[in-house]
N, C-alpha and C. Protein backbone atom coordinates (compact mmCIF):
# COMPACT_ATOMS: atom_id res chain seq x y z
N UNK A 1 -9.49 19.08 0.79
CA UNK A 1 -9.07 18.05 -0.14
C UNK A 1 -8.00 17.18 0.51
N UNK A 2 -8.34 15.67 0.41
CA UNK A 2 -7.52 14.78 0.82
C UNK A 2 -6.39 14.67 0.19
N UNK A 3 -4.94 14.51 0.36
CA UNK A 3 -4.01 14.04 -0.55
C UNK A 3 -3.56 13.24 -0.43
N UNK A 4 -3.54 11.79 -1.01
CA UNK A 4 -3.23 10.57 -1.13
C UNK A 4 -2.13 10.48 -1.64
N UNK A 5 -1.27 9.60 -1.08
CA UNK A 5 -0.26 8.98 -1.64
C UNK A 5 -0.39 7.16 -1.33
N UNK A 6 0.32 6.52 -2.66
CA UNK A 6 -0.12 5.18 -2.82
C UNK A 6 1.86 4.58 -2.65
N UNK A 7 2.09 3.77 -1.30
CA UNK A 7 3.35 3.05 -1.83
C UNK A 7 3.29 1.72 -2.04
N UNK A 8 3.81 0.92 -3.57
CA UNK A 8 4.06 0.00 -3.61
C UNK A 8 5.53 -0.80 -3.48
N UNK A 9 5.54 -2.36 -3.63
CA UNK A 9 6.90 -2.30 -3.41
C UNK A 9 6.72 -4.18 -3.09
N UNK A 10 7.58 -4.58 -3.46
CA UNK A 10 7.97 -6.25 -3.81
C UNK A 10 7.28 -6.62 -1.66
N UNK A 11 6.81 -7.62 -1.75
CA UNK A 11 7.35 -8.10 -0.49
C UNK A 11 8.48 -8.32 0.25
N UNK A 12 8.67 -7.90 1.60
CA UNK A 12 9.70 -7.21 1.94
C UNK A 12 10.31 -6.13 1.91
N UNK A 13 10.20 -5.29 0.97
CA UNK A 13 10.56 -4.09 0.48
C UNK A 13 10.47 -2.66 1.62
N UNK A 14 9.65 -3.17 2.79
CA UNK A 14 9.70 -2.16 3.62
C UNK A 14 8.51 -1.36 3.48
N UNK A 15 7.95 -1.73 2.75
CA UNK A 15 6.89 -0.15 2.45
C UNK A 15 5.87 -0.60 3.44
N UNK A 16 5.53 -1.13 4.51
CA UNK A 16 4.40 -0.86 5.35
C UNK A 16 5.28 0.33 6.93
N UNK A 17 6.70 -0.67 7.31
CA UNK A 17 7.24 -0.18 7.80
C UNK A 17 7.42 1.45 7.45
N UNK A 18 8.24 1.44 6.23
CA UNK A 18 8.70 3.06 5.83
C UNK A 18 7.39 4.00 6.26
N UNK A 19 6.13 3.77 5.74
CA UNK A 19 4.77 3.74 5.70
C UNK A 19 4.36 4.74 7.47
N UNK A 20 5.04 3.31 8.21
CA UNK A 20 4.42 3.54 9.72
C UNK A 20 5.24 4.59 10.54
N UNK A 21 6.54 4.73 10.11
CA UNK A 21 7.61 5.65 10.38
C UNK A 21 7.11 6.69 10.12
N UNK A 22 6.76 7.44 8.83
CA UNK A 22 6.98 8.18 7.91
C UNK A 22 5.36 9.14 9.16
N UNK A 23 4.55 8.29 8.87
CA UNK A 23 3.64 8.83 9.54
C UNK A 23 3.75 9.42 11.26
N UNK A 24 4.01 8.30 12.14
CA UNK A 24 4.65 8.28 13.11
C UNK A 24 5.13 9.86 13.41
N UNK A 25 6.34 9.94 12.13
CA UNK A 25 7.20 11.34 12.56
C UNK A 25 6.07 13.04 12.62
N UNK A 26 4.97 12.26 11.94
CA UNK A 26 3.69 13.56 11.36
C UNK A 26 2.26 13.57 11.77
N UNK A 27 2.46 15.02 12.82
CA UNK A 27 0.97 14.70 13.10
C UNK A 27 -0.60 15.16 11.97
N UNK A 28 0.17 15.63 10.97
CA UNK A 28 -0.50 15.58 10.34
C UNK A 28 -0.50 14.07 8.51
N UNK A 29 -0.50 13.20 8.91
CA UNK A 29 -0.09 12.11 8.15
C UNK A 29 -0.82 10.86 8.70
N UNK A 30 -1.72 10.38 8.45
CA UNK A 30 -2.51 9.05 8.66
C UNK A 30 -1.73 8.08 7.04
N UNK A 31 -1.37 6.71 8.27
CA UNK A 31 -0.66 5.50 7.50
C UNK A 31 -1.97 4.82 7.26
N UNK A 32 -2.37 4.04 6.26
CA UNK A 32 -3.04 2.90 6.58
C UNK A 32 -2.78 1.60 5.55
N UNK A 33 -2.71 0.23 5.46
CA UNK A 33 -2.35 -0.62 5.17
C UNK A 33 -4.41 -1.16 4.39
N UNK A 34 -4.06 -1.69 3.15
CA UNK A 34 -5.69 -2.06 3.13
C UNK A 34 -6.48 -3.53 3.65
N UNK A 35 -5.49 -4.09 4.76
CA UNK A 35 -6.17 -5.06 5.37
C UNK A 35 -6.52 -3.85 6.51
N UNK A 36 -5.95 -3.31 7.22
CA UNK A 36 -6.52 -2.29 8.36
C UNK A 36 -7.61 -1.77 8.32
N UNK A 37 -7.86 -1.42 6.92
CA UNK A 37 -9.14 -0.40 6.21
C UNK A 37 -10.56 -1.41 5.89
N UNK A 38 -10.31 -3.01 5.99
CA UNK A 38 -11.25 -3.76 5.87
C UNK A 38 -11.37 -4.19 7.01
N UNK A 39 -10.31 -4.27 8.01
CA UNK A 39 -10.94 -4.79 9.97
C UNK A 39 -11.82 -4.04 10.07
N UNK A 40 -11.57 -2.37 9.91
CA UNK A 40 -11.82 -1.22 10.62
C UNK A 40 -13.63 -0.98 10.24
N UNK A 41 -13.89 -1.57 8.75
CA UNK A 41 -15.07 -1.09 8.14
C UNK A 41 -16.00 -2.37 8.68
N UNK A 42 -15.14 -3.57 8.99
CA UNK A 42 -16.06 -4.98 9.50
C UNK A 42 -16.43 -4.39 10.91
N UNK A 43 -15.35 -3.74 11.82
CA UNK A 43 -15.77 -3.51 13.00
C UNK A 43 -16.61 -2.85 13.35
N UNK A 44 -17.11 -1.97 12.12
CA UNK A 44 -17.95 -0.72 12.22
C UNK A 44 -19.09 -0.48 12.02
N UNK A 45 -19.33 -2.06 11.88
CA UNK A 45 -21.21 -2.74 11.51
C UNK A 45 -21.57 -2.57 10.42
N UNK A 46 -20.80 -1.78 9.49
CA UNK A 46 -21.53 -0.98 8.45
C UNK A 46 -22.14 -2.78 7.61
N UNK A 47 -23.06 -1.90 6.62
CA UNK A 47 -23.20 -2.60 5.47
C UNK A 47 -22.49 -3.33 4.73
N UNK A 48 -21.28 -2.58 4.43
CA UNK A 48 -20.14 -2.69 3.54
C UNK A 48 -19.14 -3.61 4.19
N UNK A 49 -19.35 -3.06 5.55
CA UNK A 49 -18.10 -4.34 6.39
C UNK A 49 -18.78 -5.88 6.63
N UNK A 50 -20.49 -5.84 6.46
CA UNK A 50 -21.07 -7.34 7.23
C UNK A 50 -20.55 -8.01 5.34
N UNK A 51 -20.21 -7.05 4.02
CA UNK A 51 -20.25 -7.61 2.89
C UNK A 51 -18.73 -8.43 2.94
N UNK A 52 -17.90 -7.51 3.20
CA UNK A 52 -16.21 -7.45 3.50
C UNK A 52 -16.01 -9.09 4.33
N UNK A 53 -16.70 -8.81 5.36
CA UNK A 53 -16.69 -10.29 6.47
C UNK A 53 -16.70 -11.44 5.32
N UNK A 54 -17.92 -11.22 4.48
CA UNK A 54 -18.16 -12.73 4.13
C UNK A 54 -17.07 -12.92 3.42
N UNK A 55 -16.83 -12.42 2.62
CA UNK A 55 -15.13 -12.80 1.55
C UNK A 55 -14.29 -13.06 2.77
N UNK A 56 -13.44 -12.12 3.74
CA UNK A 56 -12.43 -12.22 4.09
C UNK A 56 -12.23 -13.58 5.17
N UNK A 57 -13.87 -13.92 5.89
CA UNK A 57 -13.93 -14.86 6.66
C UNK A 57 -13.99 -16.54 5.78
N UNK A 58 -14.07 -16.40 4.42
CA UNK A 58 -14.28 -17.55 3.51
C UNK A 58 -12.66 -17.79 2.71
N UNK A 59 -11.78 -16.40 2.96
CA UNK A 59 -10.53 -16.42 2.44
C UNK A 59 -10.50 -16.18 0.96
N UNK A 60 -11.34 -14.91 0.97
CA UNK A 60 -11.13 -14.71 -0.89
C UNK A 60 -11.17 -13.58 -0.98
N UNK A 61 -11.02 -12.57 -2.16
CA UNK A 61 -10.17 -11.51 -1.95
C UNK A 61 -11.53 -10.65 -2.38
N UNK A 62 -11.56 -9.52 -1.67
CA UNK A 62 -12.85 -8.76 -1.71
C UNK A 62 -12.86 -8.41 -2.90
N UNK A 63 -14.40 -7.81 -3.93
CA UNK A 63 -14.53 -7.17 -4.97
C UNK A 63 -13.78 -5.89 -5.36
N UNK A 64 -13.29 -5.70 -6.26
CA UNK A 64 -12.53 -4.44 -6.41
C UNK A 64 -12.77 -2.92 -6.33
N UNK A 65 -14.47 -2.80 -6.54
CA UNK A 65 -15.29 -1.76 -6.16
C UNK A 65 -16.22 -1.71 -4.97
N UNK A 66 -15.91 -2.67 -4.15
CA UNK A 66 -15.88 -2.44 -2.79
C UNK A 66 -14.64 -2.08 -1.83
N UNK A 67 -13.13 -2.48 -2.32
CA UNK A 67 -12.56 -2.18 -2.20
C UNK A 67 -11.86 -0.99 -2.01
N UNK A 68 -12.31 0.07 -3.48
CA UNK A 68 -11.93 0.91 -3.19
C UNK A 68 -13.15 1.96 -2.44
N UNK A 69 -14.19 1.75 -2.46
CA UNK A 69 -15.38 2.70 -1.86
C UNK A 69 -14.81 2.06 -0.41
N UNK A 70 -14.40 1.06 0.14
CA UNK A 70 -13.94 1.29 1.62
C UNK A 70 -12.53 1.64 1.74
N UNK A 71 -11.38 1.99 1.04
CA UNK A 71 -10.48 2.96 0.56
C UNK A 71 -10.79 3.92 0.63
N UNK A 72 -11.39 4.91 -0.42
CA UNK A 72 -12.02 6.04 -0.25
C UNK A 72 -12.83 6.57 0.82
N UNK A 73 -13.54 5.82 1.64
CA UNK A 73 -13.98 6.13 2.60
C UNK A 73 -13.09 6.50 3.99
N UNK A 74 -12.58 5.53 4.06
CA UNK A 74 -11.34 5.61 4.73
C UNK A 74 -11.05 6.69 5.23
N UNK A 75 -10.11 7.19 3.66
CA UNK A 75 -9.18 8.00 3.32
C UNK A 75 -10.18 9.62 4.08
N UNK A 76 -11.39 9.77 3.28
CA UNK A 76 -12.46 10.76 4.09
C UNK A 76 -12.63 11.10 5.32
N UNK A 77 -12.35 9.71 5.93
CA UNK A 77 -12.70 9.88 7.44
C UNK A 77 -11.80 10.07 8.00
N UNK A 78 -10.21 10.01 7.21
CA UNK A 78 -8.94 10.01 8.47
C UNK A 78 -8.86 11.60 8.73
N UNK A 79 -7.84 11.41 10.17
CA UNK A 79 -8.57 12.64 10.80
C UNK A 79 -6.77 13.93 10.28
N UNK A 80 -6.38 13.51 9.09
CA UNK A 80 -5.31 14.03 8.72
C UNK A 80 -5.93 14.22 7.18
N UNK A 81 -5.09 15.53 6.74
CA UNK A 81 -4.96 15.90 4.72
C UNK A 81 -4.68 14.79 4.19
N UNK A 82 -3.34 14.40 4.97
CA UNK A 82 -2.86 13.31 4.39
C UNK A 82 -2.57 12.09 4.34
N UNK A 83 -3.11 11.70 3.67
CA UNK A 83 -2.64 9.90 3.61
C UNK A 83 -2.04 8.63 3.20
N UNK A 84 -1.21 8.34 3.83
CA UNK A 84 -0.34 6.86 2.84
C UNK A 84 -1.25 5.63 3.08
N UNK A 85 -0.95 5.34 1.86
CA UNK A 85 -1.89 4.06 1.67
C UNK A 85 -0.51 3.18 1.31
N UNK A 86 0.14 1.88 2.09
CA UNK A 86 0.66 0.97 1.70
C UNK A 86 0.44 -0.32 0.84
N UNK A 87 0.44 -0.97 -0.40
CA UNK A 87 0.45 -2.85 -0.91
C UNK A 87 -0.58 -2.38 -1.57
N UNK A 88 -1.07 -0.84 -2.23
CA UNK A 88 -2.00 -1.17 -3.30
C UNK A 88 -1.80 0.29 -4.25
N UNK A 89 -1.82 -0.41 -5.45
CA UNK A 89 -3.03 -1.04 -6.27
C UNK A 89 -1.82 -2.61 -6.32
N UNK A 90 -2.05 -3.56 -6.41
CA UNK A 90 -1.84 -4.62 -6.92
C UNK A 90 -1.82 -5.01 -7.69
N UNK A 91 -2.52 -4.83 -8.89
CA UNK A 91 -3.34 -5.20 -9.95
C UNK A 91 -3.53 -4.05 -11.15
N UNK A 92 -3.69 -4.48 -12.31
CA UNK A 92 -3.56 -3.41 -13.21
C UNK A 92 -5.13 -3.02 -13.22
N UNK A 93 -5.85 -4.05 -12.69
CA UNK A 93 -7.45 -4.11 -12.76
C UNK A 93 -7.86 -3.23 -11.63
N UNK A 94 -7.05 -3.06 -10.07
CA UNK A 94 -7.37 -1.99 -9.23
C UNK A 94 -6.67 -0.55 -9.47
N UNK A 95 -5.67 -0.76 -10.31
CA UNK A 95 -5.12 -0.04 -10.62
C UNK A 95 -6.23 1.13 -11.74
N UNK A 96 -6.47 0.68 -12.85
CA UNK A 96 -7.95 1.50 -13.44
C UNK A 96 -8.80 1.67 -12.80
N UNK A 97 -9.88 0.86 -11.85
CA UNK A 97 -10.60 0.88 -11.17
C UNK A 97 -10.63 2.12 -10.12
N UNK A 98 -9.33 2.15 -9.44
CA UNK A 98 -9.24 3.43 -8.62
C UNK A 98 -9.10 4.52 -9.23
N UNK A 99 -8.73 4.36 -10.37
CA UNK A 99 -8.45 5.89 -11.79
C UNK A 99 -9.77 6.50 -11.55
N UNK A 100 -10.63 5.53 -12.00
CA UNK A 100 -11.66 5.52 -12.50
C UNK A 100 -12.80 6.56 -10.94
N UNK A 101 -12.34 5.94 -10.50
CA UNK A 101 -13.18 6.52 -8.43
C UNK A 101 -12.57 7.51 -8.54
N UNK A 102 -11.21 7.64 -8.57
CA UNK A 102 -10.65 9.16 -8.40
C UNK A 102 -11.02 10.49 -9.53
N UNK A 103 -10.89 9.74 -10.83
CA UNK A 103 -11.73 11.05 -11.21
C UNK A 103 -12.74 11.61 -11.18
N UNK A 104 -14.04 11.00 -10.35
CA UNK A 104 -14.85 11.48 -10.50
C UNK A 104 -15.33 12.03 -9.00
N UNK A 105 -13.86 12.13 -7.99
CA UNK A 105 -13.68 12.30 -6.84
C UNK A 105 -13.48 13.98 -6.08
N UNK A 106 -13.83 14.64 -5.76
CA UNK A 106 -13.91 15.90 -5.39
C UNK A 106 -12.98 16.44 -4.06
N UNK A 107 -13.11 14.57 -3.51
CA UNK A 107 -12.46 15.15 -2.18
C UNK A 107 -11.38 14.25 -1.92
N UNK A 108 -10.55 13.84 -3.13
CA UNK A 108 -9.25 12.99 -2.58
C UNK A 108 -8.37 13.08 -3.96
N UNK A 109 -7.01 13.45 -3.93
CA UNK A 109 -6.56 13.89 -4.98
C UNK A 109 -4.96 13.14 -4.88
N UNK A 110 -4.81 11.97 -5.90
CA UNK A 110 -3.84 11.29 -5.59
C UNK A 110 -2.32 12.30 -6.11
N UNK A 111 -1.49 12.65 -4.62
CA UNK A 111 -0.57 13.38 -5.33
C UNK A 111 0.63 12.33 -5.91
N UNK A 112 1.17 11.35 -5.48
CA UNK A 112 2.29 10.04 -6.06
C UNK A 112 1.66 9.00 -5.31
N UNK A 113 2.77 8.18 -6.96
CA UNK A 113 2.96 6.62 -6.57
C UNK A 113 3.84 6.16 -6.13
N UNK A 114 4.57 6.14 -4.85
CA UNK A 114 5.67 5.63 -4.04
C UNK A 114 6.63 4.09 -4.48
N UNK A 115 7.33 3.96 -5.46
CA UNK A 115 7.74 2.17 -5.26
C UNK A 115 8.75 2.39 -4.07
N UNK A 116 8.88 1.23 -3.74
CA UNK A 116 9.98 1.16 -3.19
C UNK A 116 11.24 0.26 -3.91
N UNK A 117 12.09 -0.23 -4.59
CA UNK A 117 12.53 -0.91 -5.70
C UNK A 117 13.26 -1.48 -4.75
N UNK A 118 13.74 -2.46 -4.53
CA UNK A 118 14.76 -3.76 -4.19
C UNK A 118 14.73 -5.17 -4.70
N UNK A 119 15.83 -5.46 -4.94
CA UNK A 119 15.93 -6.87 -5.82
C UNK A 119 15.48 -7.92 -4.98
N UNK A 120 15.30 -8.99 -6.14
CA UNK A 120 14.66 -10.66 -5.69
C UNK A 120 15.48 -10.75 -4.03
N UNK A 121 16.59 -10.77 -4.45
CA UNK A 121 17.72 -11.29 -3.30
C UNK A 121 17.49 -10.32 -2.05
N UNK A 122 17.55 -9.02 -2.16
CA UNK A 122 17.23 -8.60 -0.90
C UNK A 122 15.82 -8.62 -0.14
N UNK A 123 14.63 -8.69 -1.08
CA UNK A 123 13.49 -9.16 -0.58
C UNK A 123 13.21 -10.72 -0.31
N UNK A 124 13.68 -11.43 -0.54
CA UNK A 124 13.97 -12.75 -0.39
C UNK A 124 15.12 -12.76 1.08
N UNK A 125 15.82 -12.12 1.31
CA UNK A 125 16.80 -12.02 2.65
C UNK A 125 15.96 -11.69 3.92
N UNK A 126 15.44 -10.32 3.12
CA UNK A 126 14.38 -10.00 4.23
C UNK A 126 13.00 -10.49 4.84
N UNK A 127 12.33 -11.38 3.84
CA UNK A 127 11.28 -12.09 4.45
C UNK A 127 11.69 -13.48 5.08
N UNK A 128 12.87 -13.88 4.30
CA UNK A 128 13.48 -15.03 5.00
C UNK A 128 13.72 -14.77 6.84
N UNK A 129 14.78 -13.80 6.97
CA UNK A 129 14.83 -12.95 8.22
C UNK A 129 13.65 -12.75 8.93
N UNK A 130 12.86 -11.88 8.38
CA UNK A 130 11.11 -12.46 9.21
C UNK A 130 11.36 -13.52 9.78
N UNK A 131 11.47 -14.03 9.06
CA UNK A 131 10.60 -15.62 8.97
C UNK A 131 11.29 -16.37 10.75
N UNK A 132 12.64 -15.97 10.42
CA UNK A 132 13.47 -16.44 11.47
C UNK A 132 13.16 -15.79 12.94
N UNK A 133 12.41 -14.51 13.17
CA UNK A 133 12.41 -13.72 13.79
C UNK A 133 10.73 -13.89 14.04
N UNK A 134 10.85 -14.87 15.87
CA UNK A 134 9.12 -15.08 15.75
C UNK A 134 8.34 -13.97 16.46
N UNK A 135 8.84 -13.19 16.48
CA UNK A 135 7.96 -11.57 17.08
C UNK A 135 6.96 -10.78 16.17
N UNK A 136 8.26 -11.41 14.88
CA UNK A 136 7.95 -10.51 13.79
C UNK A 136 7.36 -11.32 12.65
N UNK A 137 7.23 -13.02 12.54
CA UNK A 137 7.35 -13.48 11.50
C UNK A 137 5.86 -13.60 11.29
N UNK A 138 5.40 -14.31 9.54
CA UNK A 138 4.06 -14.18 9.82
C UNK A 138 3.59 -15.39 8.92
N UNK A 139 2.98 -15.98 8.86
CA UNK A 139 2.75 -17.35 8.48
C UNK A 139 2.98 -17.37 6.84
N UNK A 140 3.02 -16.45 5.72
CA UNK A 140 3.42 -16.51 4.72
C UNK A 140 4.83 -16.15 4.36
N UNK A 141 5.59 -16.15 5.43
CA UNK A 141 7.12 -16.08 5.20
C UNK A 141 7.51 -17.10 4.77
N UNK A 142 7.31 -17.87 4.28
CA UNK A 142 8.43 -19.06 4.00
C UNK A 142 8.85 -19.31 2.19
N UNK A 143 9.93 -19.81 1.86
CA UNK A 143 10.27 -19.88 0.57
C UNK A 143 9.41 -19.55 -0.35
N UNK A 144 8.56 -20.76 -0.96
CA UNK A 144 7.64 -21.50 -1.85
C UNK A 144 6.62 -19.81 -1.66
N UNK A 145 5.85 -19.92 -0.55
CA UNK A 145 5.13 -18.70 -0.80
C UNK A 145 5.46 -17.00 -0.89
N UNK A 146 6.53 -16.99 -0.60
CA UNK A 146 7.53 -15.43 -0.97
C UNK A 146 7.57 -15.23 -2.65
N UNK A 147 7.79 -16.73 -3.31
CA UNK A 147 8.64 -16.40 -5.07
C UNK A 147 6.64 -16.49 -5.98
N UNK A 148 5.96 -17.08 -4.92
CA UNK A 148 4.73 -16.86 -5.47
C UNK A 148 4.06 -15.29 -5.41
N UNK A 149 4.47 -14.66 -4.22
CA UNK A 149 3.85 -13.03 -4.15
C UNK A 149 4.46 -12.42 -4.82
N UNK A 150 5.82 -12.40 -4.64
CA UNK A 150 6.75 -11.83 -5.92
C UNK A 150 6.19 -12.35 -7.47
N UNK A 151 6.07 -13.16 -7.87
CA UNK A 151 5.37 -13.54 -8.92
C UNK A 151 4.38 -12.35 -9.45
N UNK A 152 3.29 -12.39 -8.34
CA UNK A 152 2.24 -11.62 -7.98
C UNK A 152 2.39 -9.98 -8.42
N UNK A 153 3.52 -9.56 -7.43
CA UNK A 153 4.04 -8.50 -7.61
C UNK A 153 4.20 -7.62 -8.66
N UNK A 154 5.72 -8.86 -9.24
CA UNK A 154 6.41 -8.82 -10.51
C UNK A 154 4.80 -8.42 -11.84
N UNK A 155 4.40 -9.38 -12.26
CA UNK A 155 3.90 -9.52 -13.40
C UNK A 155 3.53 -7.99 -13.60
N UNK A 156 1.90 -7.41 -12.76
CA UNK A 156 1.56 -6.42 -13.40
C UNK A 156 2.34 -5.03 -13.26
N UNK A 157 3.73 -5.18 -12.87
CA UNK A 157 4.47 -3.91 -12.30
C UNK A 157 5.11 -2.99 -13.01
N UNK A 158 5.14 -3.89 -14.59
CA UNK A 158 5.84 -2.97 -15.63
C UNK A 158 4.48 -2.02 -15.65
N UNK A 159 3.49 -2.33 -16.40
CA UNK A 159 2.45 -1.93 -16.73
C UNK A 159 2.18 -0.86 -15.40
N UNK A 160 1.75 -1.11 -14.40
CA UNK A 160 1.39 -0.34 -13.39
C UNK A 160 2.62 0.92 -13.02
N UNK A 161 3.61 0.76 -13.65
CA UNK A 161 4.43 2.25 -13.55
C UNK A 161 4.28 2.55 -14.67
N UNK A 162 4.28 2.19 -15.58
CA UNK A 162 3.89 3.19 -17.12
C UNK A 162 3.01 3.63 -16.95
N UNK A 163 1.74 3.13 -16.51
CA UNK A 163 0.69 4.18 -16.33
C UNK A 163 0.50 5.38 -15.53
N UNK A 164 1.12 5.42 -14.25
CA UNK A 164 1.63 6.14 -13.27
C UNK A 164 2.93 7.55 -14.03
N UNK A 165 3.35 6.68 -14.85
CA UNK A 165 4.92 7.35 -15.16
C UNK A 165 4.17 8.23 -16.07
N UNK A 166 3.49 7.91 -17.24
CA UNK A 166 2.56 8.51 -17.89
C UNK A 166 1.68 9.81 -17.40
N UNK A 167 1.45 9.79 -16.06
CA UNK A 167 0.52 10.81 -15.51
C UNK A 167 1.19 11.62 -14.69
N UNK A 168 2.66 11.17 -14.69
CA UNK A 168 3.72 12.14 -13.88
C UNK A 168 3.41 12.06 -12.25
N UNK A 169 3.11 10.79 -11.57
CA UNK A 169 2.87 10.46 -10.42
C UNK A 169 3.83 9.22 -10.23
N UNK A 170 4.81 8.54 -10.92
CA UNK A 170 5.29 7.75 -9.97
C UNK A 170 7.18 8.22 -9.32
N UNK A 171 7.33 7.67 -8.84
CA UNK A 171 8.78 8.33 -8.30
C UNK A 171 8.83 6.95 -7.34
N UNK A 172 10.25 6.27 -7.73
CA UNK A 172 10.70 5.41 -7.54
C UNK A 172 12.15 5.65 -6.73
N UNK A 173 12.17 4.80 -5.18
CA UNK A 173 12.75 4.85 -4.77
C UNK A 173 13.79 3.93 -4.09
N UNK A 174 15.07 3.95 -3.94
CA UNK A 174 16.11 2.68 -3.90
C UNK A 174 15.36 1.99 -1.88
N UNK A 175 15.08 0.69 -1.84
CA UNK A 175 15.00 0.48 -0.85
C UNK A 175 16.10 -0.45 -0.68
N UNK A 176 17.31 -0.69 -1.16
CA UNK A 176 18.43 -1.23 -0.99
C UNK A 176 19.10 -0.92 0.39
N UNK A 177 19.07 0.69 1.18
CA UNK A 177 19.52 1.07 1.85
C UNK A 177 19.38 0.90 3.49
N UNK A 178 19.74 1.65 4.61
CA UNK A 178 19.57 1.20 5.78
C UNK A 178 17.61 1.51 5.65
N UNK A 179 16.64 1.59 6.72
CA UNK A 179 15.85 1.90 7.33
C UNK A 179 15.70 3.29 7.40
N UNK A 180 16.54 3.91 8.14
CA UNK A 180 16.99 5.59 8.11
C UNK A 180 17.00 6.27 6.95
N UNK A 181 18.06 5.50 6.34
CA UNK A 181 17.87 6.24 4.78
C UNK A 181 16.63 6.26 3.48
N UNK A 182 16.23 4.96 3.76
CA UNK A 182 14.52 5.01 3.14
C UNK A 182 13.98 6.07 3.73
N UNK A 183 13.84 5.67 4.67
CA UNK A 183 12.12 6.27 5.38
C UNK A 183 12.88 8.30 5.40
N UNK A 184 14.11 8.83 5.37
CA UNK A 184 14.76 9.98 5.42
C UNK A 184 14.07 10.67 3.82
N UNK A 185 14.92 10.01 2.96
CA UNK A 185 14.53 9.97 1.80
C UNK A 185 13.20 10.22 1.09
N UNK A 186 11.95 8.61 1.61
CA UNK A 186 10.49 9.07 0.90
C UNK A 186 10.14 10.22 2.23
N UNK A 187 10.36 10.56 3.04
CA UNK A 187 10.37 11.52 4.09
C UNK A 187 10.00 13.04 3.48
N UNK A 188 11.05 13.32 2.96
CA UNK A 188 11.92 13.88 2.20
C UNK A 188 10.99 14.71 0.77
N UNK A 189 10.96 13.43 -0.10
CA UNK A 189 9.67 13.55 -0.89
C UNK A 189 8.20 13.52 -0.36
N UNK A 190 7.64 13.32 0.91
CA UNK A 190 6.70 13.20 0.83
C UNK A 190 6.46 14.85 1.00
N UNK A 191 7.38 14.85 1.76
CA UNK A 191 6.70 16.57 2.64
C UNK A 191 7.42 17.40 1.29
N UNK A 192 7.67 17.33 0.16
CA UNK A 192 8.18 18.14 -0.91
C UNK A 192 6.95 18.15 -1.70
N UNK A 193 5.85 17.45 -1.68
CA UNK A 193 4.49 17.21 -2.24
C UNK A 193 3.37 17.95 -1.91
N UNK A 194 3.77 18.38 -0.36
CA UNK A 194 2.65 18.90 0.47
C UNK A 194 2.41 19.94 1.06
C-alpha cells in the first residue's frame, strides 16, 4: 500500500522546495510536483500522455479525471511507499474528484493534507525575490500575475481544509520560518505518519 501525502500552500509558500528536501533526505520518499507527472506520462507514449500533450501543448488545463488516473498512476509506479505530491488538489472540484478515485482505491491510501500557511506579504516577498533572482525566476513571477494565483489559491481554501479537517487529514503548518525549520518540522510529521 502506497501512502500519499498531498502539500498545499499559497504561491511561494515553499511547498515544492520543502517537498524536494524532505524527500532528498529519504530513500524511501518519492517527491513529485503534478506538472512532472504529466511530462513524465507525455514522454512515455502512453495513450493518456499523446491525450495530456494536446491540452498542455494548446495551454489549457487537463481534464480532472485524467488528471488524477495519471496521479494515481504515478503514485503506483514510484519506486518508494511513499509519496509527496506538491500544488494539488487546487480546486474543490479535484479535490472530490480524487475522494472519489481514492475510495475506491486498494493500493494508495492518503495519510495527510500538508498546508503550508504564510501570509499575502511573505508570499508576495518571496515570488517577488524569484522574480529578481534569474537562476531561479520563472515567467509568472511578476506582480499582476502572483495576486491572480493567490486569488486562485485563496478562494477554494476555506472549503478545501474543512473537508480535509473533517476527515482528520489536514495539519497545517507555519511556513513563516527559516527553510530548516519548515522542511525540520513537516520532516518531523511526515516520518510520525509512517
Amino acid at each position: 500500500m502506497k501512502k500519499l501525502f498531498l502539500i498545499i500552500g499559497a504561491p511561494g509558500s515553499g511547498k515544492t522546495t520543502d517537498a524536494e528536501l524532505i524527500a532528498a533526505k529519504h530513500d524511501n520518499i518519492t517527491h513529485y510536483s503534478t506538472g512532472d507527472m504529466f511530462r513524465a506520462e507525455v514522454s512515455s507514449g502512453s495513450k493518456r500522455g499523446a491525450i495530456i500533450d494536446t491540452y498542455i501543448s494548446a495551454g489549457n488545463i487537463v481534464p480532472i479525471d485524467i488528471a488524477i488516473e495519471t496521479i494515481l498512476t504515478a503514485i503506483k509506479k514510484a519506486s518508494t511507499d511513499i509519496v509527496i505530491i506538491d500544488g494539488y488538489p487546487r480546486s474543490v472540484e479535484q479535490m472530490l474528484e480524487l475522494d472519489k478515485y481514492l475510495d475506491k482505491e486498494n493500493e494508495v491510501e492518503l495519510v495527510n493534507v500538508i498546508e503550508i500557511e504564510v501570509s499575502q506579504e511573505t508570499a508576495f516577498l518571496r515570488v517577488l525575490g524569484r522574480a529578481a533572482d534569474a537562476d531561479v525566476a520563472r515567467v509568472d513571477d511578476n506582480e499582476k500575475v502572483f495576486l491572480n494565483r493567490m486569488k486562485l489559491f485563496t478562494e477554494p481554501l476555506e472549503e478545501i481544509k474543512a473537508f480535509y479537517t473533517e476527515k482528520n487529514l489536514l495539519k497545517v503548518i507555519s511556513g513563516e520560518g527559516t527553510i530548516e525549520q519548515i522542511v525540520s518540522q513537516m520532516d518531523a510529521f511526515v516520518q510520525s505518519k509512517i
